[in-house]
PDB file of N, CA and C in Angstrom:
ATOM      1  N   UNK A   1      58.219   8.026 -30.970  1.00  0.00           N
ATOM      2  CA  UNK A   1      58.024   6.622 -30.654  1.00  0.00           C
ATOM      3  C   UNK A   1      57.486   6.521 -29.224  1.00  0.00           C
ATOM      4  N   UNK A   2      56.897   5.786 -28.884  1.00  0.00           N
ATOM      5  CA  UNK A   2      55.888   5.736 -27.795  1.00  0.00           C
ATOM      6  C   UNK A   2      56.581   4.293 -27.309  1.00  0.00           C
ATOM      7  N   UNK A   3      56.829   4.187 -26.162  1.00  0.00           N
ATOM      8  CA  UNK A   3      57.455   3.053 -25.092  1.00  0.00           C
ATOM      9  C   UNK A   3      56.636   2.881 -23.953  1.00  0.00           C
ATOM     10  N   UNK A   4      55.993   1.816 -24.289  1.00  0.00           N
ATOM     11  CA  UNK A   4      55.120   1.442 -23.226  1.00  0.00           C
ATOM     12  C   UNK A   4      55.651   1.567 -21.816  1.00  0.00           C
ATOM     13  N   UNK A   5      55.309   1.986 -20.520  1.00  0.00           N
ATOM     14  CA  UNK A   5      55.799   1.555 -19.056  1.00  0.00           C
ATOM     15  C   UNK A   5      54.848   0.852 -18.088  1.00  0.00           C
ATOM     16  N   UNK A   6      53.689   0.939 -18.703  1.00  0.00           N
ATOM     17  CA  UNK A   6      52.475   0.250 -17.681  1.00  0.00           C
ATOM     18  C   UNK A   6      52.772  -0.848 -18.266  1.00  0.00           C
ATOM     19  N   UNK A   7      52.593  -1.506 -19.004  1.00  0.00           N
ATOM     20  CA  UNK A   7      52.384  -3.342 -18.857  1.00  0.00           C
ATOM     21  C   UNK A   7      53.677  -3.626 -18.668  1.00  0.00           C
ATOM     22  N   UNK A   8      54.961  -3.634 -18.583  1.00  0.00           N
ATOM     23  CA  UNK A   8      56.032  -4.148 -17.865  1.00  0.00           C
ATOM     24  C   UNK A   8      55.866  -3.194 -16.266  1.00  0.00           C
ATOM     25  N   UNK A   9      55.257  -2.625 -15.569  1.00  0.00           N
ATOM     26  CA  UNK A   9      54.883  -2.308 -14.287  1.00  0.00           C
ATOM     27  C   UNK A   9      53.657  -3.390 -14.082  1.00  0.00           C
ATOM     28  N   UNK A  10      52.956  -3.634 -14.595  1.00  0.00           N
ATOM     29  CA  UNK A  10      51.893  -4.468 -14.156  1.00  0.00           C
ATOM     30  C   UNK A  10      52.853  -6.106 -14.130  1.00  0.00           C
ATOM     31  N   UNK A  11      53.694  -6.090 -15.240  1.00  0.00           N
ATOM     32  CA  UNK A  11      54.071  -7.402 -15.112  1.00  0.00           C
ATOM     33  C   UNK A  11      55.041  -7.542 -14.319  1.00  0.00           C
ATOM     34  N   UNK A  12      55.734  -6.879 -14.068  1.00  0.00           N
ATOM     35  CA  UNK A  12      56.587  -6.641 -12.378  1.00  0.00           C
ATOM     36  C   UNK A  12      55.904  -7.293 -11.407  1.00  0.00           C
ATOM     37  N   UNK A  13      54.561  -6.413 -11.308  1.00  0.00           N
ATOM     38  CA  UNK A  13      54.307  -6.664  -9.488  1.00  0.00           C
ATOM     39  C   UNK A  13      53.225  -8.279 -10.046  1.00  0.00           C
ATOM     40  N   UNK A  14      52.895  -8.327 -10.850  1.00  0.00           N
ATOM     41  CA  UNK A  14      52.697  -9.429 -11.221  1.00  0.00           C
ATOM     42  C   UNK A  14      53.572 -11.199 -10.619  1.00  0.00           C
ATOM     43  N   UNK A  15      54.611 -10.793 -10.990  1.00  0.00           N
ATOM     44  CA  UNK A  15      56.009 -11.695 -10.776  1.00  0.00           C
ATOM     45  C   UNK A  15      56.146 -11.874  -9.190  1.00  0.00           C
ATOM     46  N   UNK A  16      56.790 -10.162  -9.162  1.00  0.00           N
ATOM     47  CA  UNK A  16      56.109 -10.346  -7.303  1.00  0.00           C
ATOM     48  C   UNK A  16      55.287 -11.018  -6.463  1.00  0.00           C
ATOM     49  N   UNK A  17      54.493 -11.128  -7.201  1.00  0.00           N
ATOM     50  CA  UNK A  17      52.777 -11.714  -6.424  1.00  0.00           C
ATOM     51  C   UNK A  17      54.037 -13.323  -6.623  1.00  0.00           C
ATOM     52  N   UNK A  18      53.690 -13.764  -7.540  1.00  0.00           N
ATOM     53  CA  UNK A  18      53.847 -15.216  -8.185  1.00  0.00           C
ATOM     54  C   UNK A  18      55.526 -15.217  -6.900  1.00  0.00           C
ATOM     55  N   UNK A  19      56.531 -14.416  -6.733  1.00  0.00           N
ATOM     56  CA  UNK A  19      57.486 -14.875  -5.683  1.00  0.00           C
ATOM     57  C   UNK A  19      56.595 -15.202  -4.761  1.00  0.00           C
ATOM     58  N   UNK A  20      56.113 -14.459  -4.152  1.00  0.00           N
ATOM     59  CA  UNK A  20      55.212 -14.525  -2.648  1.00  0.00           C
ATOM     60  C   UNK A  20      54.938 -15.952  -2.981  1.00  0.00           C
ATOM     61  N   UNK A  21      53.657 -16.094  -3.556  1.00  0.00           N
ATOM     62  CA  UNK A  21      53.430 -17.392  -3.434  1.00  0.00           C
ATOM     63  C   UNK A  21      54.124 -18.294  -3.912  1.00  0.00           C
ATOM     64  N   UNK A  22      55.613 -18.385  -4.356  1.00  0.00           N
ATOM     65  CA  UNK A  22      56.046 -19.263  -4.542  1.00  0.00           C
ATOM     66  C   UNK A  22      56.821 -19.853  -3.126  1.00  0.00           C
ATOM     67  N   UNK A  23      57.070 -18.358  -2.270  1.00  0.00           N
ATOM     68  CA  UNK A  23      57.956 -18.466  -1.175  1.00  0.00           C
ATOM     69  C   UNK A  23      57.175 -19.428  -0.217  1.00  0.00           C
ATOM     70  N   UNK A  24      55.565 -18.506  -0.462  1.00  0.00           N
ATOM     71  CA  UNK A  24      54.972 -19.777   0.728  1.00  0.00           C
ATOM     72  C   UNK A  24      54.629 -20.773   0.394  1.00  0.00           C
ATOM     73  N   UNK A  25      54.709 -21.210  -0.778  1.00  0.00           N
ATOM     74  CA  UNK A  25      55.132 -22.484  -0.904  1.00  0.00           C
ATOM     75  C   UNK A  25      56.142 -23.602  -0.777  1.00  0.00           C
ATOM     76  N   UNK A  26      57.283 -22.716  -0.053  1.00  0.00           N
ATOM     77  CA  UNK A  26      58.282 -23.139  -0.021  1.00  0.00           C
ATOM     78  C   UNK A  26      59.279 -23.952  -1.609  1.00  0.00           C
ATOM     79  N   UNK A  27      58.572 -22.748  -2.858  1.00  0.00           N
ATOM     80  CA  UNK A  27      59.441 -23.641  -3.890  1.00  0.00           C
ATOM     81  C   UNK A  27      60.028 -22.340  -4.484  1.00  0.00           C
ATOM     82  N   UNK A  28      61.285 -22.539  -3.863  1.00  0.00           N
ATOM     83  CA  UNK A  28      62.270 -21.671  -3.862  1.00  0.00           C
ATOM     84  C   UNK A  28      63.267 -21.435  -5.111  1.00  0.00           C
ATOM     85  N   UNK A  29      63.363 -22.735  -6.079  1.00  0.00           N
ATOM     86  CA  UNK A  29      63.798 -22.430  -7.402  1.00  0.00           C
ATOM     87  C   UNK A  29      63.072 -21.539  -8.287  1.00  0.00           C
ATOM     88  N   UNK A  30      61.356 -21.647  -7.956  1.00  0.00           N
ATOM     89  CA  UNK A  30      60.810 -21.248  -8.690  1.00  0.00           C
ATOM     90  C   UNK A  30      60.798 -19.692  -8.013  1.00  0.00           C
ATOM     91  N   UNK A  31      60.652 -19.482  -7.088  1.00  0.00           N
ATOM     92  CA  UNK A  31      60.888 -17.874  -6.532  1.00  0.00           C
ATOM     93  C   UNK A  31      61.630 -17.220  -6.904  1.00  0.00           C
ATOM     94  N   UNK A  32      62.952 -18.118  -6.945  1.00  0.00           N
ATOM     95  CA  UNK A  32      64.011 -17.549  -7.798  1.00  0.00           C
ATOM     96  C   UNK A  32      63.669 -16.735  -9.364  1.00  0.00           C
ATOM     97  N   UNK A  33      63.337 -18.108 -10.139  1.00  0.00           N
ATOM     98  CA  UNK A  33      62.982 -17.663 -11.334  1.00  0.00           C
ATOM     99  C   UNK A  33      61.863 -16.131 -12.077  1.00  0.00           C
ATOM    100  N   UNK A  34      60.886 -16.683 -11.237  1.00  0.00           N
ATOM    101  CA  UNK A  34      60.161 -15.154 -11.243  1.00  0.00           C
ATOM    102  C   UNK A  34      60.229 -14.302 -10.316  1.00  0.00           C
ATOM    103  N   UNK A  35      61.347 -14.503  -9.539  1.00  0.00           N
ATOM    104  CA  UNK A  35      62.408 -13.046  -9.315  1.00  0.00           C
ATOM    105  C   UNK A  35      62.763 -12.401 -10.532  1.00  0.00           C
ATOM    106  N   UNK A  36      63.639 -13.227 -11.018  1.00  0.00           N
ATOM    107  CA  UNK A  36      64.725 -12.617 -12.604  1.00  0.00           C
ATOM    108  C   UNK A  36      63.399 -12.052 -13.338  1.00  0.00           C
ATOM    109  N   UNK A  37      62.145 -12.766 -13.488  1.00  0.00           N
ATOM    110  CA  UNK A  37      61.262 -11.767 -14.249  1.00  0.00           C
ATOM    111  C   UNK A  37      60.936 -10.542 -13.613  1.00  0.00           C
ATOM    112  N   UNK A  38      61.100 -10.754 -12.739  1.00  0.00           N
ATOM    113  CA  UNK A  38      60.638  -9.440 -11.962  1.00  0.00           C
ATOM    114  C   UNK A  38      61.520  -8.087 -12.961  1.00  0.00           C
ATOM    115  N   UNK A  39      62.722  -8.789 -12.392  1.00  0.00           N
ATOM    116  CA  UNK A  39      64.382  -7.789 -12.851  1.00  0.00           C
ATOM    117  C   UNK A  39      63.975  -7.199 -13.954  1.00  0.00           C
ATOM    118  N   UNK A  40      63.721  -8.696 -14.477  1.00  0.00           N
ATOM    119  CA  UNK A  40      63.504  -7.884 -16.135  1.00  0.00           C
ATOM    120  C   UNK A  40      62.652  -6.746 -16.582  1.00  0.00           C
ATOM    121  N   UNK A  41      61.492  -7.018 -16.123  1.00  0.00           N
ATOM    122  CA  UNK A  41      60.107  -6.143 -16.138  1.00  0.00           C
ATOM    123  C   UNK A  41      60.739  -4.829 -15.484  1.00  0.00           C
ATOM    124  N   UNK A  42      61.384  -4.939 -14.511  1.00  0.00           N
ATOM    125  CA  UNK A  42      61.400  -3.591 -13.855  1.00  0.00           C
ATOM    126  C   UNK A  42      62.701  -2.733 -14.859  1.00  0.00           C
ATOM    127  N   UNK A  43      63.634  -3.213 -15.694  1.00  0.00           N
ATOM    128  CA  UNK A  43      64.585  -2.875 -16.328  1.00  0.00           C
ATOM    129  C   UNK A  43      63.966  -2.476 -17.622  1.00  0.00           C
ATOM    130  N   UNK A  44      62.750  -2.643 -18.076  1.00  0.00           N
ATOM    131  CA  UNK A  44      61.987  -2.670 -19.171  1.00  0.00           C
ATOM    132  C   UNK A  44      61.385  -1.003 -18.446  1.00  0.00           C
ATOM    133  N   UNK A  45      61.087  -0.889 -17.334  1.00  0.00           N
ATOM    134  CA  UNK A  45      60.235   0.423 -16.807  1.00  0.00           C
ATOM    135  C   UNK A  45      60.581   1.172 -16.623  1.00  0.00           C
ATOM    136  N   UNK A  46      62.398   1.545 -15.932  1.00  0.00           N
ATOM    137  CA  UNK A  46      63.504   2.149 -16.109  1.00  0.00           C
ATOM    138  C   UNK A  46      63.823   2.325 -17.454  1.00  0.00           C
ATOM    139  N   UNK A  47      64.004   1.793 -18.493  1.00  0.00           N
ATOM    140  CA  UNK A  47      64.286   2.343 -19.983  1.00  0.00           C
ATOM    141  C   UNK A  47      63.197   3.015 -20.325  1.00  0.00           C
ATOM    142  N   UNK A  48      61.741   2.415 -20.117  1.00  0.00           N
ATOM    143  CA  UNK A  48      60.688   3.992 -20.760  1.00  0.00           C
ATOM    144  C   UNK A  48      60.994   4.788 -19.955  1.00  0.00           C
ATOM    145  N   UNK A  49      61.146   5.207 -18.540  1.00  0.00           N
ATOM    146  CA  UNK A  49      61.213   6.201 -17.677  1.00  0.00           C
ATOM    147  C   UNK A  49      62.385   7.268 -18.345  1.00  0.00           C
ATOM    148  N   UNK A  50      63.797   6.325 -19.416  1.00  0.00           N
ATOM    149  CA  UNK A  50      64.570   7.554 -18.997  1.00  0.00           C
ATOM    150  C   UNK A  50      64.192   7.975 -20.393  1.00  0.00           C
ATOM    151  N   UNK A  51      63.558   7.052 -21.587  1.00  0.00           N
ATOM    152  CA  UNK A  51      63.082   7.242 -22.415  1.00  0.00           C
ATOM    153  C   UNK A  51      62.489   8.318 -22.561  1.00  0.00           C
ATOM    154  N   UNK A  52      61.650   8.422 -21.792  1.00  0.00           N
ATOM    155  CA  UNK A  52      60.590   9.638 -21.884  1.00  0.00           C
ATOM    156  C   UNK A  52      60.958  11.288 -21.248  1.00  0.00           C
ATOM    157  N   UNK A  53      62.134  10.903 -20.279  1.00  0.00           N
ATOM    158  CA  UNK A  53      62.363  11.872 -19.666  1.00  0.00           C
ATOM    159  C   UNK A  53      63.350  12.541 -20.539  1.00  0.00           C
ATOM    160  N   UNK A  54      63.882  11.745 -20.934  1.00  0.00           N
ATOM    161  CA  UNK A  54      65.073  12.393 -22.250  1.00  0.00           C
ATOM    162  C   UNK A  54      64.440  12.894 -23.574  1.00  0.00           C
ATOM    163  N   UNK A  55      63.027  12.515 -23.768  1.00  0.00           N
ATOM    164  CA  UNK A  55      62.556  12.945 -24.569  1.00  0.00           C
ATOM    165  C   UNK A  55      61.850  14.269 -24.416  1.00  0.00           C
ATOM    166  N   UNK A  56      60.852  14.322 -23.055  1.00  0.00           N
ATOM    167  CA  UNK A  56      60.688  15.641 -22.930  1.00  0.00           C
ATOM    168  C   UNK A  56      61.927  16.453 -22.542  1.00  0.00           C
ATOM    169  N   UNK A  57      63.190  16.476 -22.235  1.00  0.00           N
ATOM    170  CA  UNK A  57      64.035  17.347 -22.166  1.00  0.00           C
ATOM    171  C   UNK A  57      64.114  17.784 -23.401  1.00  0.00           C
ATOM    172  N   UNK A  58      64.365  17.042 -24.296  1.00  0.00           N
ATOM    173  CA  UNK A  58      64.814  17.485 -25.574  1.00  0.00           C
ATOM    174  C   UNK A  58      63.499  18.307 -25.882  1.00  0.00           C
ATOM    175  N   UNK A  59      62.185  18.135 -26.132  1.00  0.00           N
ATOM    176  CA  UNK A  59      61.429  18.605 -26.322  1.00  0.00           C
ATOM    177  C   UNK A  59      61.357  19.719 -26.200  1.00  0.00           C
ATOM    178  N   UNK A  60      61.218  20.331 -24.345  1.00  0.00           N
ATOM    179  CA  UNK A  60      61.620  21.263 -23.616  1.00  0.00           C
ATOM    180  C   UNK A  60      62.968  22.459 -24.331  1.00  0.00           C
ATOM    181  N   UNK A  61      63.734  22.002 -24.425  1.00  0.00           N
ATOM    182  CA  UNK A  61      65.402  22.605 -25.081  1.00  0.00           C
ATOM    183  C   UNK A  61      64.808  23.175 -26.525  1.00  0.00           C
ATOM    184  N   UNK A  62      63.888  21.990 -27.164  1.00  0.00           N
ATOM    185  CA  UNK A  62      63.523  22.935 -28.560  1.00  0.00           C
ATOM    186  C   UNK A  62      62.346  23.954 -28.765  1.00  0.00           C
ATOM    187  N   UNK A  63      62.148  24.056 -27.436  1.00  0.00           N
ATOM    188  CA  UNK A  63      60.603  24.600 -27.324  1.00  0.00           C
ATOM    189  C   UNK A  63      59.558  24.039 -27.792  1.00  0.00           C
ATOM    190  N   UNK A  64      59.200  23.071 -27.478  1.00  0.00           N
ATOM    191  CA  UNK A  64      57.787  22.653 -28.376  1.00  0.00           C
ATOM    192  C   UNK A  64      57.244  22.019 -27.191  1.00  0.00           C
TER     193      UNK A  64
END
């Protein structure tokens, strides 16, 4: 099974961008909010990461 990690990394710093300019906008609920997307996206990039790393271990262990 194949787990994407680039488009929840793109949509991370994506979110990021959108805090920034929300900060200098001074609209701070909304900074808030695509903060938490941020979270999310980046918790989405951490699960393929260990995804994959647990997968080539196993891989590795069976020889292939």
């Amino acid at each position: 099974m194949l787990i994407d990690y680039a488009y929840p990394c793109m949509m991370a710093e994506k979110a990021m961008k959108d805090v920034h300019r929300c900060m200098l906008g001074r609209s701070y609920e909304e900074a808030l909010e695509k903060a938490q997307d941020c979270v999310a996206h980046v918790e989405a990039v951490m699960f393929a990461i260990t995804h994959m790393r647990d997968e080539h271990a196993r891989k590795a262990q069976a020889g292939v």
